[in-house]
C-alpha atoms as a PDB file:
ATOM      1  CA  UNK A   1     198.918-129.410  -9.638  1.00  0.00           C
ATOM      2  CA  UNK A   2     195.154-129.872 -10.333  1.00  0.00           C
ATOM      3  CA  UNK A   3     194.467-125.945  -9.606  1.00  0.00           C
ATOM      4  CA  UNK A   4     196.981-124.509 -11.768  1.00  0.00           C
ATOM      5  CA  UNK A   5     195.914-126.887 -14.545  1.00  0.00           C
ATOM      6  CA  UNK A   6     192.347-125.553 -13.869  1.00  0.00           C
ATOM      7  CA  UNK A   7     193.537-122.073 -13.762  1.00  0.00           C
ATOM      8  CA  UNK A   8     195.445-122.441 -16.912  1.00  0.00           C
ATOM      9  CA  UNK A   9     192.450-123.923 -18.614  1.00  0.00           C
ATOM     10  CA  UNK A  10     190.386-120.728 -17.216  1.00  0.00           C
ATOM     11  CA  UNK A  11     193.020-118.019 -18.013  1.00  0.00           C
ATOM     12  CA  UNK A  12     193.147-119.674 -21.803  1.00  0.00           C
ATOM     13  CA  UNK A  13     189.890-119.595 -22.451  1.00  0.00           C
ATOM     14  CA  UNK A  14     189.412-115.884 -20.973  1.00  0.00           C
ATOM     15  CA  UNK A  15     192.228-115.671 -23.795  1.00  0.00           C
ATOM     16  CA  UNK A  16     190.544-116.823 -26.453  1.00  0.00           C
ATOM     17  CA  UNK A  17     187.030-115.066 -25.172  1.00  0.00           C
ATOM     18  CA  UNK A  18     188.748-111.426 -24.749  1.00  0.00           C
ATOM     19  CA  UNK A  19     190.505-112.353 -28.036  1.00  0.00           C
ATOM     20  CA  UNK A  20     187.637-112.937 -30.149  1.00  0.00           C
ATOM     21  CA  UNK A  21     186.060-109.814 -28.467  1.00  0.00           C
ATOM     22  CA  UNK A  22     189.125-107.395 -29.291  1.00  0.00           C
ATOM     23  CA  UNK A  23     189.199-108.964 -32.681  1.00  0.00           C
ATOM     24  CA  UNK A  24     185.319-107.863 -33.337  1.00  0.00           C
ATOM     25  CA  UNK A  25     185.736-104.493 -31.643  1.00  0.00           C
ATOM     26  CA  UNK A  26     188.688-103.576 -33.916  1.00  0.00           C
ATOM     27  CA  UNK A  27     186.845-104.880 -37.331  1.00  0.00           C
ATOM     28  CA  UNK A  28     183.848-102.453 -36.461  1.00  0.00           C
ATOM     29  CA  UNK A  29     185.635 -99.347 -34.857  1.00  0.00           C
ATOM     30  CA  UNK A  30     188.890 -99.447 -38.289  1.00  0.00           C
ATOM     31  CA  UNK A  31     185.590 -98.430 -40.729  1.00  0.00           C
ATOM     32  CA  UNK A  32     185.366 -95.223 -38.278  1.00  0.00           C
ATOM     33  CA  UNK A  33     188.836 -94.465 -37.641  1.00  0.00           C
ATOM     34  CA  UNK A  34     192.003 -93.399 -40.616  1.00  0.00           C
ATOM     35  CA  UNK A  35     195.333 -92.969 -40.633  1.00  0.00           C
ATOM     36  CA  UNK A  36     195.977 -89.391 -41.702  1.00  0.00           C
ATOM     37  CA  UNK A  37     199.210 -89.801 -43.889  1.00  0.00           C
ATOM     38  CA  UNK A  38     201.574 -86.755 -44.904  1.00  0.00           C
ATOM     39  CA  UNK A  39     202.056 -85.898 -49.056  1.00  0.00           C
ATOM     40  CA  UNK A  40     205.610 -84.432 -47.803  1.00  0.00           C
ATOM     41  CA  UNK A  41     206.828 -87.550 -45.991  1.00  0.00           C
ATOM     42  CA  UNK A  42     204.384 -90.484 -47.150  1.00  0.00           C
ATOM     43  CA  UNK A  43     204.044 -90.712 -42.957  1.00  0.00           C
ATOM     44  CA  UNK A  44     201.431 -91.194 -40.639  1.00  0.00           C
ATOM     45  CA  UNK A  45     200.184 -88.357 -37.745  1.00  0.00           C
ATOM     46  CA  UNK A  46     200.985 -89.976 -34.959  1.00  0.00           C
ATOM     47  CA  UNK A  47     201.605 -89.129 -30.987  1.00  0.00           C
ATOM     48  CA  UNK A  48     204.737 -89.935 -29.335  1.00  0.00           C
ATOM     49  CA  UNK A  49     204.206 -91.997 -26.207  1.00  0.00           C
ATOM     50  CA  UNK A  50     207.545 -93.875 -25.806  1.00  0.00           C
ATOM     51  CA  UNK A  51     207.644 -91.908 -22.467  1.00  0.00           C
ATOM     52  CA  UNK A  52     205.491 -91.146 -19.808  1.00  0.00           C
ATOM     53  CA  UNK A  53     203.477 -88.081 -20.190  1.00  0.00           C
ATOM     54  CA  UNK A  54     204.843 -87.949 -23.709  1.00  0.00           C
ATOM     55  CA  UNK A  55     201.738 -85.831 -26.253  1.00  0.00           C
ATOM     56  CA  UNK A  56     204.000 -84.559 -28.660  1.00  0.00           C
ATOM     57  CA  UNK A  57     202.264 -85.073 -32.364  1.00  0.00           C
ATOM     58  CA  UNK A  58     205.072 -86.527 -34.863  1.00  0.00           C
ATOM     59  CA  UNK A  59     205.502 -88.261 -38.154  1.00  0.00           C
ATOM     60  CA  UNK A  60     205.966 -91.627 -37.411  1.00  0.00           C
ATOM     61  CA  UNK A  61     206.122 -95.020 -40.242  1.00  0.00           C
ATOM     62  CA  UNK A  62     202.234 -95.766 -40.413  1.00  0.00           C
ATOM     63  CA  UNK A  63     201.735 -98.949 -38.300  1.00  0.00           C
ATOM     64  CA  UNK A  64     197.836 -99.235 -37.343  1.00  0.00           C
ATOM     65  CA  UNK A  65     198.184 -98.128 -33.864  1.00  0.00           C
ATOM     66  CA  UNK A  66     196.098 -96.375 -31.903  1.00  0.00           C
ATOM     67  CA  UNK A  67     197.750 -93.286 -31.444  1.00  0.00           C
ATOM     68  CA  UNK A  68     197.796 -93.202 -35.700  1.00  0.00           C
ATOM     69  CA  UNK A  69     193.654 -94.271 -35.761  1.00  0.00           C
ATOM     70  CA  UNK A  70     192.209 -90.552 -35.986  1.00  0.00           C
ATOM     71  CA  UNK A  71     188.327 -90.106 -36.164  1.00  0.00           C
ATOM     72  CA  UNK A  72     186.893 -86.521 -36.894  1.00  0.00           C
ATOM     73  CA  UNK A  73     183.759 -85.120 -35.526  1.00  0.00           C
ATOM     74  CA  UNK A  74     182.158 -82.001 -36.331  1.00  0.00           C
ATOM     75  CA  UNK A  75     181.295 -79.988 -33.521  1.00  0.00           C
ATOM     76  CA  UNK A  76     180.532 -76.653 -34.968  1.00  0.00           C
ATOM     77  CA  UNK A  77     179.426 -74.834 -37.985  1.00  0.00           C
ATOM     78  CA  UNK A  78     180.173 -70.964 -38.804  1.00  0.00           C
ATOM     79  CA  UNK A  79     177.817 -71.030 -41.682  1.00  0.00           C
ATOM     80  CA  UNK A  80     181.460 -70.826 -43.556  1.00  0.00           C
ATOM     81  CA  UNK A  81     182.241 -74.575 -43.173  1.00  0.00           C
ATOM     82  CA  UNK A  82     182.313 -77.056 -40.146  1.00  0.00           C
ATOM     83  CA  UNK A  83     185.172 -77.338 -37.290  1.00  0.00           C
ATOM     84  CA  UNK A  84     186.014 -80.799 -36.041  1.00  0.00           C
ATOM     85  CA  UNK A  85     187.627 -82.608 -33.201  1.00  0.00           C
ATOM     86  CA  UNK A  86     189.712 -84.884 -34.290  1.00  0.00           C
ATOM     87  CA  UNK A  87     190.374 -87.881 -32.114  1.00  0.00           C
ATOM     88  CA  UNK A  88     192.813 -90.834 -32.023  1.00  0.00           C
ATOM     89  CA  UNK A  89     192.445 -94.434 -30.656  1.00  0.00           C
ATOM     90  CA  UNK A  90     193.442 -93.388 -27.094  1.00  0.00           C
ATOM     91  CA  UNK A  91     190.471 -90.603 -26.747  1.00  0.00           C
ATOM     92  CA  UNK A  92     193.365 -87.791 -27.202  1.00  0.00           C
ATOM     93  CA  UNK A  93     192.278 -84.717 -29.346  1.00  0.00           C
ATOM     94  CA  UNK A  94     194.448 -83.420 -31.335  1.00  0.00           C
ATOM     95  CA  UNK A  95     195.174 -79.348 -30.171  1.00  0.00           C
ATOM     96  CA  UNK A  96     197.972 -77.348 -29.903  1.00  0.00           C
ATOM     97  CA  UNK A  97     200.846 -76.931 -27.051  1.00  0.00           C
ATOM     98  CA  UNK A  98     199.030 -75.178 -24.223  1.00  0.00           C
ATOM     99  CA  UNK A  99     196.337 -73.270 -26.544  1.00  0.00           C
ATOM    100  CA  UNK A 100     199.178 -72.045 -28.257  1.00  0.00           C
ATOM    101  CA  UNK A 101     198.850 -70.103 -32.061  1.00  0.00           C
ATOM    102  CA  UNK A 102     202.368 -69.092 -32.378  1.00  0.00           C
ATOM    103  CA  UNK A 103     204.155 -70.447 -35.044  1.00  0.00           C
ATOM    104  CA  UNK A 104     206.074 -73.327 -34.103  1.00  0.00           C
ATOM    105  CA  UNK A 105     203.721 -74.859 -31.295  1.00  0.00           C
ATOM    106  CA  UNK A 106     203.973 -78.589 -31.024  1.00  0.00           C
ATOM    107  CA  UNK A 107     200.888 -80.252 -32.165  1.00  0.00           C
ATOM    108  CA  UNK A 108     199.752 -82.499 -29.325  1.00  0.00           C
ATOM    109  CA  UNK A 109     197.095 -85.282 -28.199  1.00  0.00           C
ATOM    110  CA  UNK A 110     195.772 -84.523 -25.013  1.00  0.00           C
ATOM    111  CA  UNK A 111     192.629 -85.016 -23.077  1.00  0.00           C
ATOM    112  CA  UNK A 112     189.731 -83.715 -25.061  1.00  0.00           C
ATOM    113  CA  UNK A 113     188.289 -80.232 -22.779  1.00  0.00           C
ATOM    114  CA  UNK A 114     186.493 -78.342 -26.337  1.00  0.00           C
ATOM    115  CA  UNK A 115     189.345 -75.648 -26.529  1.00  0.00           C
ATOM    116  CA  UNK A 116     189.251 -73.549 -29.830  1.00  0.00           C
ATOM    117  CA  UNK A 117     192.997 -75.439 -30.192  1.00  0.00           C
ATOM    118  CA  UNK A 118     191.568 -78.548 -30.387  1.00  0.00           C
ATOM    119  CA  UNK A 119     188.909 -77.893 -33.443  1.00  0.00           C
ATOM    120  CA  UNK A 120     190.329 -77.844 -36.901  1.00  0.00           C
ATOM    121  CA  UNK A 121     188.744 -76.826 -40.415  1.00  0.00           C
ATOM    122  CA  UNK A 122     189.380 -79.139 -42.722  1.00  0.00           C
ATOM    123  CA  UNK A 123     190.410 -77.292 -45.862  1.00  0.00           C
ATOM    124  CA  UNK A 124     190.663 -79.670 -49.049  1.00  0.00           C
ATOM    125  CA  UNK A 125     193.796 -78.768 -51.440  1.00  0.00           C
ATOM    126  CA  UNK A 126     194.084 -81.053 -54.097  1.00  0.00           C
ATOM    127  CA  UNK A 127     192.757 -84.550 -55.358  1.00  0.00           C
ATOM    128  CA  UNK A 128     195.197 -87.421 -56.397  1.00  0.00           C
ATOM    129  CA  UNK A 129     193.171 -88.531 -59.680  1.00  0.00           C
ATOM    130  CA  UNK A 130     193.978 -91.968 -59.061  1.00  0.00           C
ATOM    131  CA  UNK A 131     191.689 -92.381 -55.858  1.00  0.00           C
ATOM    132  CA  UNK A 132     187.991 -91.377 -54.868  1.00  0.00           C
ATOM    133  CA  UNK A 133     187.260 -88.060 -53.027  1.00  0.00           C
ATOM    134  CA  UNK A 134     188.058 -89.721 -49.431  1.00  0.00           C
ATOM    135  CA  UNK A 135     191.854 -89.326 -50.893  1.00  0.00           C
ATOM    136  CA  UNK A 136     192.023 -85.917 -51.126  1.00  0.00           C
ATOM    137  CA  UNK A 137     194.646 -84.016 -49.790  1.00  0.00           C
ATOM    138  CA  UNK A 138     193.232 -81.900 -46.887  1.00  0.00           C
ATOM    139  CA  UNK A 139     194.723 -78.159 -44.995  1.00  0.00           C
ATOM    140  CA  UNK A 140     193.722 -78.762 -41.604  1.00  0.00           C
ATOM    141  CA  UNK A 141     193.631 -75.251 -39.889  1.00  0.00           C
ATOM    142  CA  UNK A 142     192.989 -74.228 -36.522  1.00  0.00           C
ATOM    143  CA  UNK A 143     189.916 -72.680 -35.136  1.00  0.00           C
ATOM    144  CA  UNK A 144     192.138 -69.952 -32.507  1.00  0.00           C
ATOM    145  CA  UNK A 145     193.943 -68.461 -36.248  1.00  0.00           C
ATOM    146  CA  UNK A 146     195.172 -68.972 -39.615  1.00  0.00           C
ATOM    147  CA  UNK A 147     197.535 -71.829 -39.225  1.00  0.00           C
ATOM    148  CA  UNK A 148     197.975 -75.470 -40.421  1.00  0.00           C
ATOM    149  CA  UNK A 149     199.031 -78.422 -39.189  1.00  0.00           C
ATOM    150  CA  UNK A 150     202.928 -79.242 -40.977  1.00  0.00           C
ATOM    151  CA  UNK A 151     206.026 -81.234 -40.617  1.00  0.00           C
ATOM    152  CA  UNK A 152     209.185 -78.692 -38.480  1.00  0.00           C
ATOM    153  CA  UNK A 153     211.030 -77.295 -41.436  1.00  0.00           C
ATOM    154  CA  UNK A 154     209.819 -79.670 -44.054  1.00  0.00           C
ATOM    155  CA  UNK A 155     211.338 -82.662 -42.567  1.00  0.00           C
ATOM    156  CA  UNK A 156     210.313 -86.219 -43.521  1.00  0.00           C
ATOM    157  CA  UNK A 157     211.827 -88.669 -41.140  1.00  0.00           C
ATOM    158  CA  UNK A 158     210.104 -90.659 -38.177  1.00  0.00           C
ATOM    159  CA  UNK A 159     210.169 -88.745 -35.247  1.00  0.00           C
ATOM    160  CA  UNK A 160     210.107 -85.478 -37.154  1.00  0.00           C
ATOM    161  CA  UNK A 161     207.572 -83.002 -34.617  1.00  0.00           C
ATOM    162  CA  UNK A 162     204.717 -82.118 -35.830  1.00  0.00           C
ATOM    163  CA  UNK A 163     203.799 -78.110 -35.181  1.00  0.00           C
ATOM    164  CA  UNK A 164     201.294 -74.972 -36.133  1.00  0.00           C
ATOM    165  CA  UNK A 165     202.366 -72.446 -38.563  1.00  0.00           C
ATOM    166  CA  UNK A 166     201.133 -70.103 -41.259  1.00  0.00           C
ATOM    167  CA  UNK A 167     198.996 -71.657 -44.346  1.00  0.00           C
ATOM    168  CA  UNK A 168     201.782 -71.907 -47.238  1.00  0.00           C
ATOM    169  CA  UNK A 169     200.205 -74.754 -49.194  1.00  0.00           C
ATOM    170  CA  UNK A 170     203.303 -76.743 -48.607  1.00  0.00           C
ATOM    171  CA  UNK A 171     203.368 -80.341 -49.397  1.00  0.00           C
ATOM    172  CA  UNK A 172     204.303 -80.944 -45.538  1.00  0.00           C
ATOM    173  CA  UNK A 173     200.895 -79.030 -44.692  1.00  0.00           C
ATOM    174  CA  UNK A 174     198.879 -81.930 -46.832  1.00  0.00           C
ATOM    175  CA  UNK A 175     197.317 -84.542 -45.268  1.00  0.00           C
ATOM    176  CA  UNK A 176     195.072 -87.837 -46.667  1.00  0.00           C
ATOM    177  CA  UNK A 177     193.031 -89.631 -44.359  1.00  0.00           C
ATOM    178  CA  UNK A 178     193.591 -93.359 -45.591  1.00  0.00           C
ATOM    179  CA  UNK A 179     190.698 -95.721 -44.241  1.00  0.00           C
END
């Protein structure tokens, strides 16, 4: 009785210890990270992991997880603007279905390898007046061609996929990174 009493005291305070520590680590890594949130749907970029070896990108209700926690880096600069990787909480980049540039390629985190699928020109569109410059509405098009990043026909809902196609300044082609 004595050792699991002991044990219990040690496992709750390695609790409270890795508690405080996760608490800290999120606080200073949410000022680095943003939810990148549709203008067609009012959803968040997210990647679909409810199974195993699930990458597909979607449009999911925003919720603060990590697979909705996107941070961009630049990585290049063609002297005609800078190419980033953008990464979510997991350490996926986001790139396209097997290096595809086809129209209709799923948009997908997977393991970041510096692929021309997985860096993206952020192209700003348009400015809600009501918010600061870090509230614009952004393009993001891929390095390997001419095509954004847009909700599959339009769609809104959760669990709509995300996918590649032309540049049509459509509303589901908008995004706003929201800190």
């Amino acid at each position: 009785m004595r050792v699991l009493r002991t044990a219990a005291i040690a496992a709750s305070a390695l609790a409270m210890t890795a508690g405080a520590a996760l608490s800290t680590a999120g606080t200073a890594s949410a000022s680095s990270t943003s939810e990148f949130v549709n203008q067609n749907s009012n959803r968040c970029l997210a990647i679909d992991m409810a199974k195993e070896y699930q990458v597909l990108g979607i449009l999911w209700n925003c919720n603060h997880n990590p697979d909705q926690q996107w941070h961009a880096e630049m990585k290049a600069d063609d002297g005609n603007g800078a190419y980033y990787e953008i990464k979510n909480g997991y350490g996926q980049c986001l790139g396209t279905w097997q290096g595809s540039t086809d129209n209709g390629t799923n948009i997908v985190g997977w393991d970041c390898n510096g692929n021309p699928d997985q860096l993206w020109f952020i192209d700003k569109v348009s400015s809600d007046p009501r918010y600061s410059n870090l509230r614009s509405y952004a393009a993001w098009k891929n390095d390997s061609g001419n095509k954004c990043v847009g909700a599959l026909n339009g769609n809104t809902g959760n669990e709509t996929p995300v996918i590649l196609w032309d540049c049509n300044d459509n509303r589901d082609q908008h995004w706003m990174r929201v800190a």
